[in-house]
C-alpha atoms as a PDB file:
ATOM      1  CA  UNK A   1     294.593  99.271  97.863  1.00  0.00           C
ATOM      2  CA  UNK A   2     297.358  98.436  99.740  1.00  0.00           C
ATOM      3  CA  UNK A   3     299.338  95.290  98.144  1.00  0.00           C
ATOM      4  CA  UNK A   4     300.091  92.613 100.397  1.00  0.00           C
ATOM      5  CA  UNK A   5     303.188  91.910  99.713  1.00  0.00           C
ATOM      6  CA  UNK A   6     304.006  95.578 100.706  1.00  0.00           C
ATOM      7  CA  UNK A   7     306.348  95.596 104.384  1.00  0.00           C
ATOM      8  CA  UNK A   8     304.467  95.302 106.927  1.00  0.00           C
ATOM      9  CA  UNK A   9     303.790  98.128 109.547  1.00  0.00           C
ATOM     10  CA  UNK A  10     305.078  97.265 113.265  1.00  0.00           C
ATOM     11  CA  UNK A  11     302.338  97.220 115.260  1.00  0.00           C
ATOM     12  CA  UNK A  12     300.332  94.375 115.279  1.00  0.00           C
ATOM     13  CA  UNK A  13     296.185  93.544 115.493  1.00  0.00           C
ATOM     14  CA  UNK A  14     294.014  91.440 117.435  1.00  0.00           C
ATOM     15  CA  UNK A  15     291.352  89.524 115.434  1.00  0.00           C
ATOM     16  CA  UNK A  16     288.738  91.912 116.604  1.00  0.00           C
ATOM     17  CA  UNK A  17     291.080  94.851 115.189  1.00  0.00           C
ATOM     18  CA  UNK A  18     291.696  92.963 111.848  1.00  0.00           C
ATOM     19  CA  UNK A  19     288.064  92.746 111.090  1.00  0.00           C
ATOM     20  CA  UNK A  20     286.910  95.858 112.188  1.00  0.00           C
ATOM     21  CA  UNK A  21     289.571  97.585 109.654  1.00  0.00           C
ATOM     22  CA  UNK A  22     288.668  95.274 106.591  1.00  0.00           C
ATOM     23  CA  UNK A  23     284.945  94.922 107.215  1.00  0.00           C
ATOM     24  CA  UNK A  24     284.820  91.224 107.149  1.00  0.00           C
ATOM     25  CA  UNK A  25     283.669  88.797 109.338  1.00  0.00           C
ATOM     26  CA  UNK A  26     286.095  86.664 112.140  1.00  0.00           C
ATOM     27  CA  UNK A  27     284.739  83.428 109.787  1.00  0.00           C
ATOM     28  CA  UNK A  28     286.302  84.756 107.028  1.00  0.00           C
ATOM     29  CA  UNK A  29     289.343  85.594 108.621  1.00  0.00           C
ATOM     30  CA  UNK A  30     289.225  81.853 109.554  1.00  0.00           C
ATOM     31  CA  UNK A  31     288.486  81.241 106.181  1.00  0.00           C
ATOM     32  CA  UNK A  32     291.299  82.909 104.395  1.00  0.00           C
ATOM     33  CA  UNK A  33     293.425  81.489 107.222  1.00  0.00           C
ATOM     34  CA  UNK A  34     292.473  77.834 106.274  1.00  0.00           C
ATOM     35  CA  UNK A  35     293.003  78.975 102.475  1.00  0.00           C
ATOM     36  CA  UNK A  36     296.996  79.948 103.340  1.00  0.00           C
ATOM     37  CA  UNK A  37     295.788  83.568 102.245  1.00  0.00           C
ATOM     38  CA  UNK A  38     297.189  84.959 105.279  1.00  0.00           C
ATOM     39  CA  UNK A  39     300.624  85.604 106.539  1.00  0.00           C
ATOM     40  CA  UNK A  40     302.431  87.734 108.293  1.00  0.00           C
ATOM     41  CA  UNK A  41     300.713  86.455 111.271  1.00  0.00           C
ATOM     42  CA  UNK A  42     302.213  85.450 114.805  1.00  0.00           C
ATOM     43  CA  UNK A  43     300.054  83.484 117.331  1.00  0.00           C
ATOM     44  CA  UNK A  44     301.362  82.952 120.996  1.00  0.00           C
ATOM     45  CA  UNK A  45     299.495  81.120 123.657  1.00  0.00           C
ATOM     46  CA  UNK A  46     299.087  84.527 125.583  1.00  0.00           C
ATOM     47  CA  UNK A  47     298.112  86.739 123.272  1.00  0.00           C
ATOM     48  CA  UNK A  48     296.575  84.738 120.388  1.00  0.00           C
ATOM     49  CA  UNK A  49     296.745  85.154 116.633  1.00  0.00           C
ATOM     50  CA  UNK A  50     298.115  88.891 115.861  1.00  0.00           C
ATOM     51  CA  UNK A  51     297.949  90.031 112.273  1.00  0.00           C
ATOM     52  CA  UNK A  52     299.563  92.650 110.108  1.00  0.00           C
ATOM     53  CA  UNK A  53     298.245  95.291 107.505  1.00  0.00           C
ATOM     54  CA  UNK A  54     298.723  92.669 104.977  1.00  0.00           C
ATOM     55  CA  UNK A  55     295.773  90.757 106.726  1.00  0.00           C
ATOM     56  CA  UNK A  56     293.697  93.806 106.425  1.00  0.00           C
ATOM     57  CA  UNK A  57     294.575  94.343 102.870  1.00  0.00           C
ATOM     58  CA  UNK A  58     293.692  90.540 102.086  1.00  0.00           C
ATOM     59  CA  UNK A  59     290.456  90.756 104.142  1.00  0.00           C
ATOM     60  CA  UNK A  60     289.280  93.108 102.195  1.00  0.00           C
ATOM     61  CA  UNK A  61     290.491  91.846  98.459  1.00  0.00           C
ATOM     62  CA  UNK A  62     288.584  88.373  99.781  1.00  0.00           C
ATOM     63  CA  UNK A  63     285.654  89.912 100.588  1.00  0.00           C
ATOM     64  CA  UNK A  64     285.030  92.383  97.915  1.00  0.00           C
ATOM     65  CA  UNK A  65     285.766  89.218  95.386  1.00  0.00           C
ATOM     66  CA  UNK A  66     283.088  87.362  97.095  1.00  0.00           C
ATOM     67  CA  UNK A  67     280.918  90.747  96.902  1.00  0.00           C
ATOM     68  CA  UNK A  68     281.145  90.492  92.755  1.00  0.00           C
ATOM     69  CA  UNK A  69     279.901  86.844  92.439  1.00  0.00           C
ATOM     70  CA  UNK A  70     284.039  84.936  92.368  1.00  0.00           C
ATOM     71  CA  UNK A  71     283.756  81.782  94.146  1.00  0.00           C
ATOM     72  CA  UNK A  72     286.402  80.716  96.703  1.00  0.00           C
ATOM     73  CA  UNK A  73     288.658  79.169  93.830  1.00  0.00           C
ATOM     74  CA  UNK A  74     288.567  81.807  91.784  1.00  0.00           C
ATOM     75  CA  UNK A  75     289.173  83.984  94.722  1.00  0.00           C
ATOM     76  CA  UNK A  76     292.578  81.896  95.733  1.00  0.00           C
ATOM     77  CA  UNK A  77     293.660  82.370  91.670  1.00  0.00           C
ATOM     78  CA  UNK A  78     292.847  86.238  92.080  1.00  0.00           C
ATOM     79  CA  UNK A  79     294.639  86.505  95.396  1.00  0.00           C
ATOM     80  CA  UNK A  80     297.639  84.583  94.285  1.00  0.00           C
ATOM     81  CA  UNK A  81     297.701  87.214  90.715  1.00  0.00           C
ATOM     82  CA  UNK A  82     297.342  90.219  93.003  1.00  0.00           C
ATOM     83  CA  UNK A  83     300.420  89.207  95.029  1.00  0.00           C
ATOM     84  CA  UNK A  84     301.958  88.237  91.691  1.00  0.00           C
ATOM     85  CA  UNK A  85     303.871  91.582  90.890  1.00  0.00           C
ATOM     86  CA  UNK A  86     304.770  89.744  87.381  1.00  0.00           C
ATOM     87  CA  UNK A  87     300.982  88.930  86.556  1.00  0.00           C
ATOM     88  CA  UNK A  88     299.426  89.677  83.363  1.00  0.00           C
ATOM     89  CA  UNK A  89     296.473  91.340  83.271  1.00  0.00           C
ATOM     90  CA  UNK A  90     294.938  89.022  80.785  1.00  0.00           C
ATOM     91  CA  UNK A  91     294.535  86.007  83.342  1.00  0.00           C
ATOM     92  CA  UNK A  92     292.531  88.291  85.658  1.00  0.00           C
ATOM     93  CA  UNK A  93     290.386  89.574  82.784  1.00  0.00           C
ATOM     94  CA  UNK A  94     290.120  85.739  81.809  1.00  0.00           C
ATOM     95  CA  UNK A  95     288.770  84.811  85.331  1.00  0.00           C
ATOM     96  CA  UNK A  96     286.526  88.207  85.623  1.00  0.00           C
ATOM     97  CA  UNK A  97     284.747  87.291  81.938  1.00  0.00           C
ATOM     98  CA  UNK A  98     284.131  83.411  83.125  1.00  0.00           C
ATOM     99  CA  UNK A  99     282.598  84.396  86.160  1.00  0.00           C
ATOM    100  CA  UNK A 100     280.426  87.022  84.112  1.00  0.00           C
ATOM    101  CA  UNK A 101     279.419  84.717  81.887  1.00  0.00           C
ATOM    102  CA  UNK A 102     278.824  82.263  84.862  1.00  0.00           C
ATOM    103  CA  UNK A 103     276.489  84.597  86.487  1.00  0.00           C
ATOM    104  CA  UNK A 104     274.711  86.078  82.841  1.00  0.00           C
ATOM    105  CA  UNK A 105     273.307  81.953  82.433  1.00  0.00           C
ATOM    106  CA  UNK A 106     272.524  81.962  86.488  1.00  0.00           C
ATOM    107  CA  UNK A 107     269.899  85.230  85.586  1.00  0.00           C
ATOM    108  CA  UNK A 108     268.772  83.513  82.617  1.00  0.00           C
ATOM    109  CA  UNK A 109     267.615  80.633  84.689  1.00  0.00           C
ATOM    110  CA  UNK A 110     266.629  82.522  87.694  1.00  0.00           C
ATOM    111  CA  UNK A 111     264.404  84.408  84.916  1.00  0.00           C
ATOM    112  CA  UNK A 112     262.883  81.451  84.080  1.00  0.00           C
ATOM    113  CA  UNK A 113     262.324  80.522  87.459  1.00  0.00           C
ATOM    114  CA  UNK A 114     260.366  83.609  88.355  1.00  0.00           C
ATOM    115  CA  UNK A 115     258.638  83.552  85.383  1.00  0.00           C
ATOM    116  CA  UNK A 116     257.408  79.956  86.157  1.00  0.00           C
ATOM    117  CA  UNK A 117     256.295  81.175  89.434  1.00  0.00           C
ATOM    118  CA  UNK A 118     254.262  84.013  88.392  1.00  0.00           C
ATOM    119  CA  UNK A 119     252.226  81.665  86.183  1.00  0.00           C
ATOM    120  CA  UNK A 120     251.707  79.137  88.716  1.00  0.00           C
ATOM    121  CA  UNK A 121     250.619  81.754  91.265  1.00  0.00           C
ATOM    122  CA  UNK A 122     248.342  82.756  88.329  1.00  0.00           C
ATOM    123  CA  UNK A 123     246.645  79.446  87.977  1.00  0.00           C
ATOM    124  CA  UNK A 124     246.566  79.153  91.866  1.00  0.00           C
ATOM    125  CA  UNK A 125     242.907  80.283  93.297  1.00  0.00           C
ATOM    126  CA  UNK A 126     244.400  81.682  96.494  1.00  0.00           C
ATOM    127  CA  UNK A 127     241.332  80.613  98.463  1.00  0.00           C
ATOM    128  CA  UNK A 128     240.484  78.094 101.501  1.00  0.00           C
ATOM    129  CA  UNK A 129     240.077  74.990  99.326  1.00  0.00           C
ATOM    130  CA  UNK A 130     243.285  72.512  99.355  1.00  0.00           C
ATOM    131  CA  UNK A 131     243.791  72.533  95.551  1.00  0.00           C
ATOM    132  CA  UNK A 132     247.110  74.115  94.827  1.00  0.00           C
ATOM    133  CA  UNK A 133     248.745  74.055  91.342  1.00  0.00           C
ATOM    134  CA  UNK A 134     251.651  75.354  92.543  1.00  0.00           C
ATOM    135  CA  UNK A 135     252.461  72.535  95.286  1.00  0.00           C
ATOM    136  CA  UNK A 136     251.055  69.907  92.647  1.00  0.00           C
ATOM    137  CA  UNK A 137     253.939  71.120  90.075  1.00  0.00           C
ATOM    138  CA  UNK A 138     256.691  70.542  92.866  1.00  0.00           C
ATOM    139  CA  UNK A 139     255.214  66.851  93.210  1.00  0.00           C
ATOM    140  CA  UNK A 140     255.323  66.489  89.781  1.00  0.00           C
ATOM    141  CA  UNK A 141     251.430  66.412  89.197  1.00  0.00           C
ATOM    142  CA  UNK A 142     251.106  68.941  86.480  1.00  0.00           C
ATOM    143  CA  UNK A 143     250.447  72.247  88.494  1.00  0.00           C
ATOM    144  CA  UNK A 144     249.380  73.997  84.951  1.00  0.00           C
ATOM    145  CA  UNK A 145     247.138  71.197  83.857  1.00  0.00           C
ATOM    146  CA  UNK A 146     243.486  72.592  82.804  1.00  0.00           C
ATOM    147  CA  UNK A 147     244.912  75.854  84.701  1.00  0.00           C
ATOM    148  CA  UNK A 148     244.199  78.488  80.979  1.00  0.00           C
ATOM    149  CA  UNK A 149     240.507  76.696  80.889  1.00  0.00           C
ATOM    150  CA  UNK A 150     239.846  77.792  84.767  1.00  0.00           C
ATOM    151  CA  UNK A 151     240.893  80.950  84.637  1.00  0.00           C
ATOM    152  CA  UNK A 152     240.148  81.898  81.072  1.00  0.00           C
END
């Protein structure tokens, strides 16, 4: 990928151009604009906000991050290493195995989660009466109670 900090070409893109070439969205162009992740960008009343290569190159970076699970501040940190030319590599590999470990306890708990629903659909009948173990647990009324003895 292109680095940012790499000259920029002459020619210049409209928003529409910018996020056709990177793939992203126009609100996170506005996004990474509000962030101060983009320069090299010249807005005139006539004409309106045009961009450079770098933008496309940062467009994509932003949303690729966002693609692997970093959230916006980790994203920033990220996008202010890549630009970094002096980086080291272990800050990046710091913020990569944080987020990893971030998202290895999130699947944990949405484990538990679907495991919890799969026994309350189990003790739910499913038929036309109102009785509902599964709404009674979100209220707090002990969806599994006597739940093994009716369906043992």
């Amino acid at each position: 990928m292109e680095h940012p900090t790499a000259p920029a070409a002459a020619s210049r893109l409209s928003l529409a151009g910018v996020v056709a070439r990177s793939g992203a969205s126009a609100q996170l162009l506005r996004d990474c604009e509000s962030l101060g992740l983009l320069d090299g960008m010249a807005c005139t009343e006539e004409d309106g906000c045009r961009y450079d290569e770098r933008a496309v190159s940062t467009l994509r970076f932003v949303r690729r991050a966002h693609a692997m699970g970093f959230e916006t501040p980790e994203v920033v940190e990220l996008h202010a290493l890549w630009r970094d030319g002096h980086r080291a590599s272990f800050d990046v590999k710091r913020i990569a195995l944080e987020r990893a470990d971030d998202l290895a306890q999130r699947i944990e708990e949405f484990a538990h989660m679907k495991r919890l629903l799969e026994r309350l659909a189990h003790c739910c009948e499913g038929d036309d009466r109102p009785e509902c173990p599964i709404l009674d647990e979100l209220v707090g009324l002990e969806g599994f109670a006597g739940c093994e003895a009716r369906r043992g």
